[in-house]
C-alpha atoms as a PDB file:
ATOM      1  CA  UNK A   1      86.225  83.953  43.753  1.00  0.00           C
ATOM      2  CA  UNK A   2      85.069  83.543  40.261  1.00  0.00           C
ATOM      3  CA  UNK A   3      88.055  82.985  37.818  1.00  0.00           C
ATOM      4  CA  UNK A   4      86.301  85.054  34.186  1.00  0.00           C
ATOM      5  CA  UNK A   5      87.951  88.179  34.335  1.00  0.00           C
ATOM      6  CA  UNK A   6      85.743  91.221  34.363  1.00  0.00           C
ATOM      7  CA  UNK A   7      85.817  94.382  32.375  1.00  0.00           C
ATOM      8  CA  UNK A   8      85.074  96.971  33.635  1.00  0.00           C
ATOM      9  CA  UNK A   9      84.414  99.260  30.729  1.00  0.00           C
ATOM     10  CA  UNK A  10      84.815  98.762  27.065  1.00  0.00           C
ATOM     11  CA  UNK A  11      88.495  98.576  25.668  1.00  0.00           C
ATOM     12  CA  UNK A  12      87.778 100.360  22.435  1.00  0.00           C
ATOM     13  CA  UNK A  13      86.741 103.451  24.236  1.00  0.00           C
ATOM     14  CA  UNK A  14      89.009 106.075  23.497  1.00  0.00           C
ATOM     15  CA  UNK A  15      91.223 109.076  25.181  1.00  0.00           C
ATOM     16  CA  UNK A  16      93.491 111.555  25.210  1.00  0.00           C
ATOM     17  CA  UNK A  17      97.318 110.191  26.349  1.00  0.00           C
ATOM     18  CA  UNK A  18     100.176 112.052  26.929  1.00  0.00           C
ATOM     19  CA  UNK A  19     103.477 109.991  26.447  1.00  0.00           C
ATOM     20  CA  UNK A  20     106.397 111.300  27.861  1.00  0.00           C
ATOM     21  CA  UNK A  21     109.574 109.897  26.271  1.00  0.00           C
ATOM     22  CA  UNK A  22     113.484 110.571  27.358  1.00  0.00           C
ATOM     23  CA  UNK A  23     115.195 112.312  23.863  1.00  0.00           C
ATOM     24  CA  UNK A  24     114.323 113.810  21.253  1.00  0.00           C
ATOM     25  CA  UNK A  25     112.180 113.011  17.594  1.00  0.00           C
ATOM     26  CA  UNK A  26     110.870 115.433  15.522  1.00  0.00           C
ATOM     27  CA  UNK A  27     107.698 116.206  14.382  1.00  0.00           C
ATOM     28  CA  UNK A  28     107.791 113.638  11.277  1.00  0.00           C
ATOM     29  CA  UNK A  29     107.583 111.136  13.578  1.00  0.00           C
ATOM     30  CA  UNK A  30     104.023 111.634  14.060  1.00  0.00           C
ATOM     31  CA  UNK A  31     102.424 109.292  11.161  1.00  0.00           C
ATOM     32  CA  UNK A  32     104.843 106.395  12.767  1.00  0.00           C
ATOM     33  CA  UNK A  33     103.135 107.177  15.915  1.00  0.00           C
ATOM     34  CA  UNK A  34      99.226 106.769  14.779  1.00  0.00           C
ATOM     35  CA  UNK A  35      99.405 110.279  14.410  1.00  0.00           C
ATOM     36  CA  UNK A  36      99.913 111.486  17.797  1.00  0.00           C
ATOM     37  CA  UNK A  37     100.784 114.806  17.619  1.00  0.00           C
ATOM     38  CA  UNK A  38     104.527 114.961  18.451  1.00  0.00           C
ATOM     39  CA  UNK A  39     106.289 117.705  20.640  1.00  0.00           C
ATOM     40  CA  UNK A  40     109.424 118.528  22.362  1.00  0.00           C
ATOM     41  CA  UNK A  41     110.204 120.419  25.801  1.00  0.00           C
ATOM     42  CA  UNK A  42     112.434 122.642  27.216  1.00  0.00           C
ATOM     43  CA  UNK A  43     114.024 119.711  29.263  1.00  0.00           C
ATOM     44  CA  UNK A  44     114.891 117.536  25.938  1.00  0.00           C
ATOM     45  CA  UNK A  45     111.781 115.282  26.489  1.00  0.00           C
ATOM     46  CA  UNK A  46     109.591 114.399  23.593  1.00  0.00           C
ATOM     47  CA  UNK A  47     105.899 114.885  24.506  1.00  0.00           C
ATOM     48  CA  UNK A  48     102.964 112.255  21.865  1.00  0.00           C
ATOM     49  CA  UNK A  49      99.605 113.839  22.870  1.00  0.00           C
ATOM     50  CA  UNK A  50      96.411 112.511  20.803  1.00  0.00           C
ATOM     51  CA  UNK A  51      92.944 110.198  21.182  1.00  0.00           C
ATOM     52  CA  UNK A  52      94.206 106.490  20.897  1.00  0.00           C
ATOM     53  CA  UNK A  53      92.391 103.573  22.274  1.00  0.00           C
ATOM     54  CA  UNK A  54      93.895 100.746  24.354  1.00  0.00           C
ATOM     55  CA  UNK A  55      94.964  98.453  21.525  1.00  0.00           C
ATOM     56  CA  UNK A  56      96.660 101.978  20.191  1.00  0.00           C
ATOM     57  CA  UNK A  57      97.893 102.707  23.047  1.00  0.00           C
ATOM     58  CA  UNK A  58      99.655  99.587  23.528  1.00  0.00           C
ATOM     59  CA  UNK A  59     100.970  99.618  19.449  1.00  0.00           C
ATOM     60  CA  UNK A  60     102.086 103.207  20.708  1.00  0.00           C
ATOM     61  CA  UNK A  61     104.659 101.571  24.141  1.00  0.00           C
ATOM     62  CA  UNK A  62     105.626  98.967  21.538  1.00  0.00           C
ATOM     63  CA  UNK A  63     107.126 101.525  19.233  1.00  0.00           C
ATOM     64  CA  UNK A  64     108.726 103.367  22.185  1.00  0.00           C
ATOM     65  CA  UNK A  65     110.616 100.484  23.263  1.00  0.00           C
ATOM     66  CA  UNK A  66     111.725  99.242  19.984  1.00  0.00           C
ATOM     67  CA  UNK A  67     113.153 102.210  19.511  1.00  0.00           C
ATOM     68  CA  UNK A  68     115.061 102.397  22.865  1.00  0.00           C
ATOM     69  CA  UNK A  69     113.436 105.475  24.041  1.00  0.00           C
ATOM     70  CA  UNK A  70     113.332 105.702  27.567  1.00  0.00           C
ATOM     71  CA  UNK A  71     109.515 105.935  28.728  1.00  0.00           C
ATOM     72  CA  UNK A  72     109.322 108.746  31.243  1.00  0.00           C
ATOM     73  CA  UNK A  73     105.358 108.937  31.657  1.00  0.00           C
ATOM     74  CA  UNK A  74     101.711 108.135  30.162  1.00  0.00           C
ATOM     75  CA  UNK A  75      99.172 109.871  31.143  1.00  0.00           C
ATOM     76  CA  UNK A  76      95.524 109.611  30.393  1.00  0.00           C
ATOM     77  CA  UNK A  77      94.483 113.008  30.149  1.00  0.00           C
ATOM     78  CA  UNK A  78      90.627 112.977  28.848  1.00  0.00           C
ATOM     79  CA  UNK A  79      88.190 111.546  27.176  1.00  0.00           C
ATOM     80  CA  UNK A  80      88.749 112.026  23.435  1.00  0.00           C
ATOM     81  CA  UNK A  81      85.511 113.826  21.698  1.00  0.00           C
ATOM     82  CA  UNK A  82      83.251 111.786  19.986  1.00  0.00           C
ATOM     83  CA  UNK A  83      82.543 108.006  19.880  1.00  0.00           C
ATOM     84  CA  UNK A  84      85.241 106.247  18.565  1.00  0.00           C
ATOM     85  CA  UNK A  85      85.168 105.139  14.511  1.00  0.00           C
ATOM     86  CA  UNK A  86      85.205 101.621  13.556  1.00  0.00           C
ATOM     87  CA  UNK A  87      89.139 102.140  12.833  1.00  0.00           C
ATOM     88  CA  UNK A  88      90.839 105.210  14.511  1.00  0.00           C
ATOM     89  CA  UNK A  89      93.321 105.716  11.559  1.00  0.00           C
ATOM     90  CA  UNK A  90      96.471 103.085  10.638  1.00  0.00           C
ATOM     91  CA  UNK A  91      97.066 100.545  13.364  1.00  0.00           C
ATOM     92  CA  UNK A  92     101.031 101.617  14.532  1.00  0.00           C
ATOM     93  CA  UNK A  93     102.057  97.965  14.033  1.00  0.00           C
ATOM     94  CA  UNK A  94     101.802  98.075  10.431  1.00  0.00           C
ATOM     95  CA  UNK A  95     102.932 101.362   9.087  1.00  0.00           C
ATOM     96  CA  UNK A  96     106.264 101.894   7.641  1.00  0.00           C
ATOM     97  CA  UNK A  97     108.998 102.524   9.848  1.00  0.00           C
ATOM     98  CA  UNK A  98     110.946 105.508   9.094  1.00  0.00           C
ATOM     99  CA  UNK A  99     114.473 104.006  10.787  1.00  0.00           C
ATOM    100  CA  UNK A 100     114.553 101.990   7.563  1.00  0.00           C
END
């Protein structure tokens, strides 16, 4: 058993996530989220939906559990369009929180 880890694909390839979350934001939460687009259901659960690569993604579960959301589901749902850019956007972990 060889102990190098192996990859099986490359981490900076991006897709489309859906983050289920247990309350409710609204929309203007979506820059503080990398600009996941930012949704509510019927049931009270807030819905982020949007292209994010792995890094992102994990910036993303950071955010949800500093804020005490409870994390109902993530979902990969496809692969976003496109390669992905150099930098996708602002990385979550520095943008301004809006709690201040």
């Amino acid at each position: 058993m060889s102990s190098q880890l192996e990859r099986p694909r490359e981490t900076r390839e991006t897709f489309v996530y859906e983050i289920r979350l247990d309350g409710r934001l609204d929309t203007g939460w979506s820059d503080w989220f990398a600009g996941m687009r930012v949704t509510l259901d019927d049931a009270g659960d807030t819905i982020l939906t949007g292209p994010i690569d792995q890094s992102g993604l994990h910036g993303i579960l950071r955010r949800v559990r500093d804020l005490g959301l409870p994390l109902i589901s993530v979902a990969r749902i496809e692969p976003a369009p496109g390669p992905m850019p150099d930098r996708p956007g602002p990385d979550p972990d520095t943008r301004e929180d809006p709690i201040k």
